[in-house]
Protein backbone atom coordinates (compact mmCIF):
# COMPACT_ATOMS: atom_id res chain seq x y z
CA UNK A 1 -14.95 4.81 -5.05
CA UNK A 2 -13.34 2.37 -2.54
CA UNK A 3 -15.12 0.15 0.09
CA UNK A 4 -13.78 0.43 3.20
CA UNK A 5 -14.29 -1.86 6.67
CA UNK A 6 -13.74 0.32 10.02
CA UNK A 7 -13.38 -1.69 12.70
CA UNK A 8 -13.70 0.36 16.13
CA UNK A 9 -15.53 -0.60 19.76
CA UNK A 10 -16.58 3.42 20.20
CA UNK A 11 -19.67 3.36 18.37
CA UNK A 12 -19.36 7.42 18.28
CA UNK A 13 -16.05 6.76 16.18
CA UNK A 14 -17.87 4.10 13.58
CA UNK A 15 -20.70 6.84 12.96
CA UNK A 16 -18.33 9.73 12.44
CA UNK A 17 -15.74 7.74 10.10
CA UNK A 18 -18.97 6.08 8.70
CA UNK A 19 -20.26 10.03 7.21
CA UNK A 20 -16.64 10.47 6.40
CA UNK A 21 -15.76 8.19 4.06
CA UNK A 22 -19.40 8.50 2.81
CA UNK A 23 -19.04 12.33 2.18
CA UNK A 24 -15.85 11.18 -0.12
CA UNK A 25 -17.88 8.75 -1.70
CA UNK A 26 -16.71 5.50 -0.60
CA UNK A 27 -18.81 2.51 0.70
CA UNK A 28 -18.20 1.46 4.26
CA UNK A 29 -18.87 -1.36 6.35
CA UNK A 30 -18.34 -1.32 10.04
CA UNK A 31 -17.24 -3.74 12.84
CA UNK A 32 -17.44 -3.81 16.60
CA UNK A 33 -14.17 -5.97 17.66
CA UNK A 34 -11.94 -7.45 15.97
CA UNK A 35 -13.68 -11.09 15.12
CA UNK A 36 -16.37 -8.97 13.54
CA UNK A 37 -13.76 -7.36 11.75
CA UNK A 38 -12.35 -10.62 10.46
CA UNK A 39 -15.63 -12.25 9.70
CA UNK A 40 -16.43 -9.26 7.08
CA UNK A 41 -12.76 -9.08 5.89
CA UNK A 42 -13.69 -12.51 4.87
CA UNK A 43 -16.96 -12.26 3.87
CA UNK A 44 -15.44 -9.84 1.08
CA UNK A 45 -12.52 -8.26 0.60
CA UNK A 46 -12.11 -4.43 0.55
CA UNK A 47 -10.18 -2.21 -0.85
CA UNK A 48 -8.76 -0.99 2.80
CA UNK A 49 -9.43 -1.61 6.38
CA UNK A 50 -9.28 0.60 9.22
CA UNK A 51 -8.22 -1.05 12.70
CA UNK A 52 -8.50 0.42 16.04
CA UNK A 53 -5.84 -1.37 18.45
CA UNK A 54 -8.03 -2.35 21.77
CA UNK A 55 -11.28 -3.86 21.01
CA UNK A 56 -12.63 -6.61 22.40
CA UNK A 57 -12.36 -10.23 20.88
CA UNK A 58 -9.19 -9.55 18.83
CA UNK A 59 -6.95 -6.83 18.89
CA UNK A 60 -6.15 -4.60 16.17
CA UNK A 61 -2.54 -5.95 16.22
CA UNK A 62 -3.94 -9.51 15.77
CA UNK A 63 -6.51 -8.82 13.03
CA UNK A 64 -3.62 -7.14 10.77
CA UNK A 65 -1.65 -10.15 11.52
CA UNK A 66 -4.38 -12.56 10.50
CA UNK A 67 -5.12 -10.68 6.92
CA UNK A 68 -1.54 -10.15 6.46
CA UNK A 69 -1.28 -13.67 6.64
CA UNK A 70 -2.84 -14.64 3.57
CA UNK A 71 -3.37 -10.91 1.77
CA UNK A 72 -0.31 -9.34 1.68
CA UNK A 73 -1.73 -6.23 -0.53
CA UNK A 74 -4.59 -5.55 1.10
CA UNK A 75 -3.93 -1.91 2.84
CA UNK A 76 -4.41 -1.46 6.43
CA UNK A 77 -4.21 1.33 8.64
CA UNK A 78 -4.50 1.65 12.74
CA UNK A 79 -6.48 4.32 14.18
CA UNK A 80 -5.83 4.06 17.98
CA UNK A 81 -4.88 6.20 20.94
CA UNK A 82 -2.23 4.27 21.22
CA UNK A 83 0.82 7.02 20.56
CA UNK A 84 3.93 5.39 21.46
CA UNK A 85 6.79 4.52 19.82
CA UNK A 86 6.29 1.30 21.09
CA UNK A 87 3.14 0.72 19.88
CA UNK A 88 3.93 2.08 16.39
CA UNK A 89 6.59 -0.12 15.92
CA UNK A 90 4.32 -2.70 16.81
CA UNK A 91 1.34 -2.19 14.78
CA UNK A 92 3.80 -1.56 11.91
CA UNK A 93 5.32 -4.78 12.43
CA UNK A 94 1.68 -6.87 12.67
CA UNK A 95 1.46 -5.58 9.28
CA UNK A 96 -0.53 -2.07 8.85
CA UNK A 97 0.48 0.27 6.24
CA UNK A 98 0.26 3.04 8.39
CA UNK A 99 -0.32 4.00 11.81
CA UNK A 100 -2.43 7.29 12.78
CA UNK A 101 -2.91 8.66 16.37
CA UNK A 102 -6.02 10.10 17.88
CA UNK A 103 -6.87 12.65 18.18
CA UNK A 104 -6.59 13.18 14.21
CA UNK A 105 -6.96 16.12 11.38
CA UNK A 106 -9.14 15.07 8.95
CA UNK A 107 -7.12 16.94 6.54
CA UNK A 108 -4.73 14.82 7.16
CA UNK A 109 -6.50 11.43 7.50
CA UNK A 110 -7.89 11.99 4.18
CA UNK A 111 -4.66 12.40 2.76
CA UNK A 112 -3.12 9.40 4.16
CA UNK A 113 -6.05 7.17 3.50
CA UNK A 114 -5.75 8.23 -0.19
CA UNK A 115 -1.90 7.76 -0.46
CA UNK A 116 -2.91 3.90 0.84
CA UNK A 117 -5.52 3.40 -1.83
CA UNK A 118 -3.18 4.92 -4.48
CA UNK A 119 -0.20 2.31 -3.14
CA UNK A 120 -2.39 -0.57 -3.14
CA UNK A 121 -3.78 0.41 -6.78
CA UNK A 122 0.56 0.49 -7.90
CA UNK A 123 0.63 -2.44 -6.77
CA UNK A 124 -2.61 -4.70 -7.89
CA UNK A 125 -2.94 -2.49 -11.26
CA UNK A 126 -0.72 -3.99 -14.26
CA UNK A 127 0.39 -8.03 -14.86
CA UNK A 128 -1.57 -10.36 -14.55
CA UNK A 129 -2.69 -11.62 -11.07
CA UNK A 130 -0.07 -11.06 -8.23
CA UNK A 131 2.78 -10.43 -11.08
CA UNK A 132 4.53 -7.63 -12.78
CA UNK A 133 6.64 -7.97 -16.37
CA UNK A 134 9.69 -5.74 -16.16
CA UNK A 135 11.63 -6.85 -19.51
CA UNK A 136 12.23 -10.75 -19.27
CA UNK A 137 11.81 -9.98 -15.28
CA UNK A 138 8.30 -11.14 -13.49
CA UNK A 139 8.10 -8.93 -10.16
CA UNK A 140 5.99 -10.81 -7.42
CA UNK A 141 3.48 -8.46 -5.46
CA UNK A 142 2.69 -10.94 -2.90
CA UNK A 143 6.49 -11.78 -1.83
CA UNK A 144 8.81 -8.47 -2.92
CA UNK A 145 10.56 -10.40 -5.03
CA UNK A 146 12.20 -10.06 -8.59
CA UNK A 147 12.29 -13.80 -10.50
CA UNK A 148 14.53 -13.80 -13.65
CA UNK A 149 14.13 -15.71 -16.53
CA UNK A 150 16.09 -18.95 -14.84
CA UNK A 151 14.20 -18.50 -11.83
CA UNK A 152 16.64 -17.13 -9.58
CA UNK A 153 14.81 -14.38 -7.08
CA UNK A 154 15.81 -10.90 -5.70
CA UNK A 155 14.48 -9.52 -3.07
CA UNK A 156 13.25 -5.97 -3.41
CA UNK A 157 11.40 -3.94 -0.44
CA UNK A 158 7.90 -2.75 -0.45
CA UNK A 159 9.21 0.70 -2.43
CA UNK A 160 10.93 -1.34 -4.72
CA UNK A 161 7.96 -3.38 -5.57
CA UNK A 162 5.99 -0.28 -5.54
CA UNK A 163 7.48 1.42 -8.24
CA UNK A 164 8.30 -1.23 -10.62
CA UNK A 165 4.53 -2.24 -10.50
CA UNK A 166 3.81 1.21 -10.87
CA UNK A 167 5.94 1.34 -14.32
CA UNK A 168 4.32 -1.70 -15.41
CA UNK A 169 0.43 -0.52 -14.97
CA UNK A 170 1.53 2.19 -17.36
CA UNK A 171 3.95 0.53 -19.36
CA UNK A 172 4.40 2.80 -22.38
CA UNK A 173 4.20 5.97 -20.72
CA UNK A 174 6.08 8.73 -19.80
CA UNK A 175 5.67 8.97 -15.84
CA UNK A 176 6.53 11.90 -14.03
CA UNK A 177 8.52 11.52 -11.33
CA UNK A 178 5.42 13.29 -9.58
CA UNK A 179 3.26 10.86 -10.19
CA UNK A 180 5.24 8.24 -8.18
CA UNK A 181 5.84 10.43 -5.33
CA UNK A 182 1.90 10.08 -4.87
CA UNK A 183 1.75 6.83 -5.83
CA UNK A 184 4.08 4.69 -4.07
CA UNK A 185 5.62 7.45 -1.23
CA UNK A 186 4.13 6.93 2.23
CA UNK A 187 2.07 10.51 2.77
CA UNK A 188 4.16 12.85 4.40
CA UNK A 189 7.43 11.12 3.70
CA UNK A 190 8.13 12.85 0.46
CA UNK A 191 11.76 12.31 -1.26
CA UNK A 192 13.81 14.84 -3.01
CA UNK A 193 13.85 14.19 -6.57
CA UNK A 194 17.69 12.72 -6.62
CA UNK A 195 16.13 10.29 -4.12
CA UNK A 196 14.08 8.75 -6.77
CA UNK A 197 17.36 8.95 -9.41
CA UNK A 198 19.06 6.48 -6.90
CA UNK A 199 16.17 3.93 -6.39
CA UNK A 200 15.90 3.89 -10.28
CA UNK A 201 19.47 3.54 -10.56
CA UNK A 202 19.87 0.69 -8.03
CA UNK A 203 16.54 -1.17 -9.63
CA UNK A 204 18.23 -1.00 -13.20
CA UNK A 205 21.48 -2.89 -11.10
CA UNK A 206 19.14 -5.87 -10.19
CA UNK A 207 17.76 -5.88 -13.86
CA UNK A 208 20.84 -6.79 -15.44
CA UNK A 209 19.27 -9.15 -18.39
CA UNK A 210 17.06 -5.95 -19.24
CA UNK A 211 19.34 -2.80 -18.16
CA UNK A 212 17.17 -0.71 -20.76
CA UNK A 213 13.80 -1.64 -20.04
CA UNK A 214 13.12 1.99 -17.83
CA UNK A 215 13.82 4.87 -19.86
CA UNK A 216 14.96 8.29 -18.22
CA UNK A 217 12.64 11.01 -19.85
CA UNK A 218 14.98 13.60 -18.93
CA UNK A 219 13.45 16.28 -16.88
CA UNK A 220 9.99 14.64 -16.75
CA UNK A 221 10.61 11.26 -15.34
CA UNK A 222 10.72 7.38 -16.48
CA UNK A 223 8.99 4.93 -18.57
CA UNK A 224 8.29 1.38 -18.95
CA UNK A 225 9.71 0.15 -22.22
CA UNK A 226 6.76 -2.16 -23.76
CA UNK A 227 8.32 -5.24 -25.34
């Protein structure tokens, strides 16, 4: 069970998304504009929010860029009937995680609302606090970056992050290459398999103090060495 904030001005919109997420068993809290929206984002963090674009008080665009701010794992998605390329690029850029258009198929909004908790749980699951071990490398959630043991930093992109904090939460096991097509994959945008072989490959390039810390389990998928 998640909790999830919706933040919409069509009150017909809160209800339905309110029974929604409460039919999947999640806890919701809702929000009128967008200061309401910040007010209970600080109040307590959830586990995602959903932002409609044009409310009144604050935009959705500004609210993701306020939370982004200081909560760079915190998943958000806009919900807004708002469907231009324009727009996308500019709600992706304030920050959300994903951008769906209205009208929406619930098949389809329940998918991508689960690929976002099961991204944000690769990322915060594992380490300690905002960091990863990956051999004698720490990976930091909160800036994409890889910090070696003199304290020189890589950068790595969201994926990046997303799958070496995904191999750390299960360091130890064997992880099929399935299980991090769900996990860190945006829905919809599912790789081929010799995708995944060349992010691995390129990771184990920036790793070059600990080139055998991921193990290929050949025709299954990779693990974490422990240790």
């Amino acid at each position: 069970m998640a909790e999830i904030l919706v933040a919409d001005d069509d009150a017909a919109i809160r209800s339905a998304l309110e029974m929604f997420f409460q039919s999947e068993h999640h806890a919701v809290r809702l929000a009128r504009d967008g200061i309401e929206a910040l007010d209970e984002w600080r109040r307590k963090r959830p586990n995602l929010v959903i932002l409609d674009v044009m409310m009144p008080g604050k935009s959705g665009w500004d609210v993701a860029k306020e939370i982004r701010a200081t909560d760079p794992l915190l998943p958000v998605i806009m919900l807004t009937a708002k469907g231009a390329d324009s727009d996308k690029a500019i709600g992706l850029d304030s920050g959300a995680d994903d951008y769906i258009v209205k009208p929406f198929s619930l098949i389809e909004f329940r998918a991508r609302v689960n690929a976002a908790l099961r991204r944000a749980k690769a990322f915060e699951t594992g380490g300690t606090g905002l960091e990863a071990k990956i051999g004698v490398y720490t990976v930091r959630r909160d800036t994409h970056t890889l910090v070696g043991p003199d304290g020189c930093e890589q950068d790595l992109t969201r994926l990046e992050t997303a799958l070496l904090c995904y191999l750390a939460a299960r360091a130890g096991e064997t992880v099929s290459k399935e299980d991090m097509f769900l996990a860190c994959w945006p829905e919809g945008h599912r790789p081929i398999s010799r995708t995944l072989d060349v992010f691995m490959s390129a990771l184990r390039k920036k790793l070059p103090l600990s080139p055998d810390a991921i193990k290929t389990v050949r025709g299954i998928g990779y693990k974490l060495v422990e240790g």
